[in-house]
Protein backbone atom coordinates (compact mmCIF):
# COMPACT_ATOMS: atom_id res chain seq x y z
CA UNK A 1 39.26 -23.22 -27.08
CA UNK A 2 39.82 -27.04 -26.41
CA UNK A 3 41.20 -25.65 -22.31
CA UNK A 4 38.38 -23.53 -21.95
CA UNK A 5 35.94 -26.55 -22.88
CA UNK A 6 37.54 -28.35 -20.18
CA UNK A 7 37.39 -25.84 -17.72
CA UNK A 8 33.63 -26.29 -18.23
CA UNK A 9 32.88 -23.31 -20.42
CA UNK A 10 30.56 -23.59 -23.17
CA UNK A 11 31.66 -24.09 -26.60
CA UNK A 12 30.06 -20.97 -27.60
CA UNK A 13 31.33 -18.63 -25.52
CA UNK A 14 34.56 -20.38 -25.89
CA UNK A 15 34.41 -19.58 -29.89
CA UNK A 16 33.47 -16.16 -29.50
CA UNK A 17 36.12 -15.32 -27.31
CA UNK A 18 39.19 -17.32 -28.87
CA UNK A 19 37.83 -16.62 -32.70
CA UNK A 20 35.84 -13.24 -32.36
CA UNK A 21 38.27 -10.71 -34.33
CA UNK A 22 42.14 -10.88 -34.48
CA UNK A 23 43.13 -10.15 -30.69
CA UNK A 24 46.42 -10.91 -29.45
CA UNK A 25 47.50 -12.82 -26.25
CA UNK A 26 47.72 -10.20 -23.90
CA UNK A 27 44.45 -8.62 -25.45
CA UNK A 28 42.90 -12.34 -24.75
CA UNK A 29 44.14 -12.35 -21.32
CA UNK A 30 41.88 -9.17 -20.11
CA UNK A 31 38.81 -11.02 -21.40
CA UNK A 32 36.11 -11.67 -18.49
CA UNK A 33 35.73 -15.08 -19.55
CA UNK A 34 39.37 -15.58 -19.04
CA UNK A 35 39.49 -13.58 -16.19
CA UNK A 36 36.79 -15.36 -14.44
CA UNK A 37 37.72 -18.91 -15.61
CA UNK A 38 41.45 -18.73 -14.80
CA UNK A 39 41.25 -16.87 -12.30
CA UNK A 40 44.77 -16.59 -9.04
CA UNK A 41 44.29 -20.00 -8.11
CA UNK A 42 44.56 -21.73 -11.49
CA UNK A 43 48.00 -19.86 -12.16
CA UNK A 44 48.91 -21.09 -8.99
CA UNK A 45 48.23 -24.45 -9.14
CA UNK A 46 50.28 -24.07 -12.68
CA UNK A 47 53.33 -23.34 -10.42
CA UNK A 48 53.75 -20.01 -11.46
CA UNK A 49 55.08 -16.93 -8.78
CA UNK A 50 52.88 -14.59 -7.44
CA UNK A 51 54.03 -11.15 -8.94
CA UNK A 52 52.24 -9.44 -6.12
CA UNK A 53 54.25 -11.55 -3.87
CA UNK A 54 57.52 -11.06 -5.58
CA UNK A 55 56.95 -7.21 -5.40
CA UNK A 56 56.24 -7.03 -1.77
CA UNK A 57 59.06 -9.31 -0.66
CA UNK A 58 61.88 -6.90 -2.83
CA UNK A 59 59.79 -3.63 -1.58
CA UNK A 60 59.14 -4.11 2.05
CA UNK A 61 56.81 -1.56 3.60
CA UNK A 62 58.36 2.03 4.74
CA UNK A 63 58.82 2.68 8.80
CA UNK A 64 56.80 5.94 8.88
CA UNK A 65 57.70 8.04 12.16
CA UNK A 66 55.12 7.69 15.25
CA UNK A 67 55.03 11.82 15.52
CA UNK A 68 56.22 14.35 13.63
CA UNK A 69 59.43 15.73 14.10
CA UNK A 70 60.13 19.81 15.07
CA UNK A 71 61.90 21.38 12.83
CA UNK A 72 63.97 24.51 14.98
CA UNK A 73 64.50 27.21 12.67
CA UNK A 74 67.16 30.01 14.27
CA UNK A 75 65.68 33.02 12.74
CA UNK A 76 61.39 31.77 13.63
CA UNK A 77 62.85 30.12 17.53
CA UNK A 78 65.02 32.38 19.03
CA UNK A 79 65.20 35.86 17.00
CA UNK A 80 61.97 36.77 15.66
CA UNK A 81 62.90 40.14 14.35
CA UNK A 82 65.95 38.70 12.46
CA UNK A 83 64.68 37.19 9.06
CA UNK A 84 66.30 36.10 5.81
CA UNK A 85 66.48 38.78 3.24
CA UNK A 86 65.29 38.19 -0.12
CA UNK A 87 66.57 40.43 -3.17
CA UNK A 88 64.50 43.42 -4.24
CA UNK A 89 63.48 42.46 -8.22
């Protein structure tokens, strides 16, 4: 309660969110309060990594192909009449 005081939010909305029912850290952390009061840039002035910025360094982004490639099927190109036979159930 005593950080969120000195992040200049008032003591009552401080209480209610730190002492309203028995919430755990991670619960605390989705508050809106929180949210809004430590928001990107207070984590990063903390020193702490970006794990947005982690993820997209290990998972660069996929080449995708400029056009789609042809796929040349024997029996639909060249031999229309020939096709695959299927077993009679």
């Amino acid at each position: 309660m005593r950080r969120l005081a000195k992040l200049r939010v008032k003591a009552s909305t401080a209480a209610q969110v730190v002492y309203r029912g028995h919430r755990s850290t991670w619960r605390l952390a989705n508050n809106p309060v929180i949210v809004q009061t430590l928001g990107v840039r207070y984590f990063t002035d903390q020193g702490l990594p970006s794990i947005a910025e982690s993820w997209r360094a290990l998972n660069p982004t996929l080449a995708i192909a400029p056009t789609q490639l042809a796929l040349r099927l024997g029996w639909l190109a060249e031999e229309p009449d020939v096709r695959p036979t299927s077993p009679v159930l």
